[in-house]
C-alpha atoms as a PDB file:
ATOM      1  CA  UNK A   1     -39.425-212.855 -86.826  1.00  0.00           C
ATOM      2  CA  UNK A   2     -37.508-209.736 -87.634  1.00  0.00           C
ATOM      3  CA  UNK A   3     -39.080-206.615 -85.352  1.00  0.00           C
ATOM      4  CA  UNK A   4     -40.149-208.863 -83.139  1.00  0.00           C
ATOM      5  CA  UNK A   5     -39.967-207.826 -79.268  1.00  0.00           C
ATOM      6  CA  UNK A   6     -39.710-210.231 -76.324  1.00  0.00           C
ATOM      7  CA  UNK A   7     -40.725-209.079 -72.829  1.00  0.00           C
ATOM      8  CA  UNK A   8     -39.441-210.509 -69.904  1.00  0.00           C
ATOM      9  CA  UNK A   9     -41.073-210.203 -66.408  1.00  0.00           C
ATOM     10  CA  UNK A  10     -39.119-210.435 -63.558  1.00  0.00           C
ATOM     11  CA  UNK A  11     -40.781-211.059 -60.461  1.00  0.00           C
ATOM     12  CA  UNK A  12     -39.608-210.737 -56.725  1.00  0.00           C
ATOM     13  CA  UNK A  13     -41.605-212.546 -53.590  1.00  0.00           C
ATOM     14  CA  UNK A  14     -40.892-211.918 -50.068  1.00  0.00           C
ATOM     15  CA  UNK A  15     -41.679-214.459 -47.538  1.00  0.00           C
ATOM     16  CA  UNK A  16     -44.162-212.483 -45.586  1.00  0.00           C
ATOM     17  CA  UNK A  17     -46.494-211.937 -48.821  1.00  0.00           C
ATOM     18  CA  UNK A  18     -48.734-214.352 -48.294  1.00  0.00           C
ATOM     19  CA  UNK A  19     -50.666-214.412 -52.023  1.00  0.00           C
ATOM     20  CA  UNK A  20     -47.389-215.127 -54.195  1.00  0.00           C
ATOM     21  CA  UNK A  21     -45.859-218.008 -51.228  1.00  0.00           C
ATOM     22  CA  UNK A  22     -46.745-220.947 -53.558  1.00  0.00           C
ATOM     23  CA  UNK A  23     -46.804-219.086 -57.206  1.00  0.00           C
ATOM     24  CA  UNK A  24     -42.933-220.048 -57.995  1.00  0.00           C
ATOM     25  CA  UNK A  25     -42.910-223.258 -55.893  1.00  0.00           C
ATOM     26  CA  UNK A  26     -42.992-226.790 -56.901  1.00  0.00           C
ATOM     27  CA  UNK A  27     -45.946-228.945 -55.036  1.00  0.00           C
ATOM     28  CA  UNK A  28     -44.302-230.793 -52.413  1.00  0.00           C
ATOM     29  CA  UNK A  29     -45.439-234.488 -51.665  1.00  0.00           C
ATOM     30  CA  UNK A  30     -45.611-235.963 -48.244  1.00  0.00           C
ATOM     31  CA  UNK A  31     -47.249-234.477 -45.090  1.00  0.00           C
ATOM     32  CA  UNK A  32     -48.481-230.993 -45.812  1.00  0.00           C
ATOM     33  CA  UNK A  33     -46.970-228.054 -43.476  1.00  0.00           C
ATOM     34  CA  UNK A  34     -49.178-226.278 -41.207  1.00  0.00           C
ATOM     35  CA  UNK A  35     -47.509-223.160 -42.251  1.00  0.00           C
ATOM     36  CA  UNK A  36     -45.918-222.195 -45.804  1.00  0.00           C
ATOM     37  CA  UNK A  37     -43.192-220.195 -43.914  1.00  0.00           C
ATOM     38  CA  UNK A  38     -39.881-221.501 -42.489  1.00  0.00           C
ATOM     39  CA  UNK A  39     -39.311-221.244 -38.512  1.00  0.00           C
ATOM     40  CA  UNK A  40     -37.483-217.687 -38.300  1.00  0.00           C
ATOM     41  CA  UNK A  41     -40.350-216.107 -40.627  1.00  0.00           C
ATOM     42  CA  UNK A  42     -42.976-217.724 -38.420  1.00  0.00           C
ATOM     43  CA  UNK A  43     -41.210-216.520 -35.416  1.00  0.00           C
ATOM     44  CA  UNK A  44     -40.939-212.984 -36.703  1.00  0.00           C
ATOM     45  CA  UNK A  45     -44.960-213.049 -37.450  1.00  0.00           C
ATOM     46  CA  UNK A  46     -46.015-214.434 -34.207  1.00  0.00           C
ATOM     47  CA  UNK A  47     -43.613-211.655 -32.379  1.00  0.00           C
ATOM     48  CA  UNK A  48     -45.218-209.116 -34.870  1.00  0.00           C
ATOM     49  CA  UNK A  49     -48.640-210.601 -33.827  1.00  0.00           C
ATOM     50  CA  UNK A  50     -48.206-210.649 -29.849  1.00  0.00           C
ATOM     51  CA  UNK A  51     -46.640-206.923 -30.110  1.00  0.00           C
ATOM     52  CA  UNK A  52     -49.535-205.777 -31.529  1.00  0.00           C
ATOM     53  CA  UNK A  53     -52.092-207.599 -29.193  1.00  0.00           C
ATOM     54  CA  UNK A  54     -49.551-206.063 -26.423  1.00  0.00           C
ATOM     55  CA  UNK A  55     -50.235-202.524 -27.667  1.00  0.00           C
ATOM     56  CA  UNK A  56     -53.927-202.963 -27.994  1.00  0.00           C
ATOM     57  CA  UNK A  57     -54.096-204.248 -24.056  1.00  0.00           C
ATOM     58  CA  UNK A  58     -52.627-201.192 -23.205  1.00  0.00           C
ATOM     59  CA  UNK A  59     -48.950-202.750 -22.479  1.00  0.00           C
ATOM     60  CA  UNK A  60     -45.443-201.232 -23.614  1.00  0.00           C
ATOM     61  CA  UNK A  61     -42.173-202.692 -23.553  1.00  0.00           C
ATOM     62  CA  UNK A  62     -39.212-202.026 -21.675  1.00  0.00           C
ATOM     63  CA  UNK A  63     -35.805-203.536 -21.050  1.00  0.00           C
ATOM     64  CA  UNK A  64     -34.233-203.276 -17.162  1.00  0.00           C
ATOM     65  CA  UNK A  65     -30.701-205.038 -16.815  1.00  0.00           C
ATOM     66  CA  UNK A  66     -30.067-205.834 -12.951  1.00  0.00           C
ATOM     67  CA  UNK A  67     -28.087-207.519 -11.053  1.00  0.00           C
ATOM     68  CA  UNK A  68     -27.769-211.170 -11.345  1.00  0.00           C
ATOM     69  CA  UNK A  69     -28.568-211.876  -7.471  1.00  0.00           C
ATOM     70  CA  UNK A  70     -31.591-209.718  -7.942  1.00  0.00           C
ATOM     71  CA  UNK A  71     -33.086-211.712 -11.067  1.00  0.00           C
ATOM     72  CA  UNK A  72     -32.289-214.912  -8.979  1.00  0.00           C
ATOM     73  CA  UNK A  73     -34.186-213.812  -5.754  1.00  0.00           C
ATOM     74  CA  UNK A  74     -37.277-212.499  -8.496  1.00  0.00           C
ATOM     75  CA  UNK A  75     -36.927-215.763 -10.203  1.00  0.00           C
ATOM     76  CA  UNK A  76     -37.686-217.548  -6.184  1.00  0.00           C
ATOM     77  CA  UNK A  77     -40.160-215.548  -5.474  1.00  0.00           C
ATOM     78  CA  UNK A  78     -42.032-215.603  -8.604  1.00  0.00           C
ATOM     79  CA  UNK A  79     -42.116-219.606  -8.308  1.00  0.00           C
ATOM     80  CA  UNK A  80     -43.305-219.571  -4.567  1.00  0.00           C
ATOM     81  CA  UNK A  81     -46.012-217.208  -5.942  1.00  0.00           C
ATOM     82  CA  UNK A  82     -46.748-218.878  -9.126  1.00  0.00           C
ATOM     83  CA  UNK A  83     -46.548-215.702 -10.901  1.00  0.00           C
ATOM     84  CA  UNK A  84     -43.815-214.680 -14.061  1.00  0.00           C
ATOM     85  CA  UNK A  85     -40.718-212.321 -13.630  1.00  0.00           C
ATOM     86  CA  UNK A  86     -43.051-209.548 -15.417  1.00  0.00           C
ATOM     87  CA  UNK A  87     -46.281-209.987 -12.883  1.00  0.00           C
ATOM     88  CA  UNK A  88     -44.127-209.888 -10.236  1.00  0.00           C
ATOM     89  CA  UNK A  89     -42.437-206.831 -10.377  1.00  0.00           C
ATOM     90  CA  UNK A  90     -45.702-205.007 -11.806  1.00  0.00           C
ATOM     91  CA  UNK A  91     -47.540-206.158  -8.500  1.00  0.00           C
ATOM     92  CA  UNK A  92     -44.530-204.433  -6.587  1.00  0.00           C
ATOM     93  CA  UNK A  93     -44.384-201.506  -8.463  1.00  0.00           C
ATOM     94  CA  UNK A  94     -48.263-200.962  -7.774  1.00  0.00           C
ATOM     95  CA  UNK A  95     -48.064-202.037  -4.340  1.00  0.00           C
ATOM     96  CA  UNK A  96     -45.076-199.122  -3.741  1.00  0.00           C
ATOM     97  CA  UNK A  97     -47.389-196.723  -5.923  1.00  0.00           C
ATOM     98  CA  UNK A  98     -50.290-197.641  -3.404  1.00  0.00           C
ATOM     99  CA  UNK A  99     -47.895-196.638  -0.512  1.00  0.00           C
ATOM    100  CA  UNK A 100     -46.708-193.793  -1.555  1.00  0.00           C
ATOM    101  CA  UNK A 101     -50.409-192.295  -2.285  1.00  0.00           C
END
């Protein structure tokens, strides 16, 4: 076979690409996964996912570092009121935006 060429294709998958998961994979037997992805890809979809319904409710993110009695006495007071940390100081905020109007 002298002149003969041989091509070689190389081919690169990420995790998230979810039409080549299975093209490089052998079939597995045993109970099939609910998901094709392993636990920290999963976790970075669903966090991708929840962001995005986040933005789309109107909601934004932001990070406040206090004081470690403060988070305790939140923490009290969101349990006696059945709320989370987040609800909590959102009904506060509105209820000292209220006040001040």
């Amino acid at each position: 076979m002298a002149g003969s060429q041989v091509f070689v294709i190389i081919m690169s998958i990420q995790q998230e690409d979810r039409t080549t998961i299975d093209m490089f994979s052998r079939p597995e037997r045993g109970r099939p996964k609910t998901s094709p992805y392993d636990r920290s890809t999963q976790l970075k979809l669903s966090k991708r996912l929840q962001r995005n319904r986040d933005k789309h409710k109107g909601m934004r993110r932001i990070e406040v570092k206090l004081n470690s009695d403060i988070v305790e006495v939140l923490d009290a007071l969101a349990e006696d009121l059945g709320l989370s940390r987040a609800e909590v100081i959102e009904n506060g905020l509105m209820r000292l935006l209220d006040q001040n109007d």
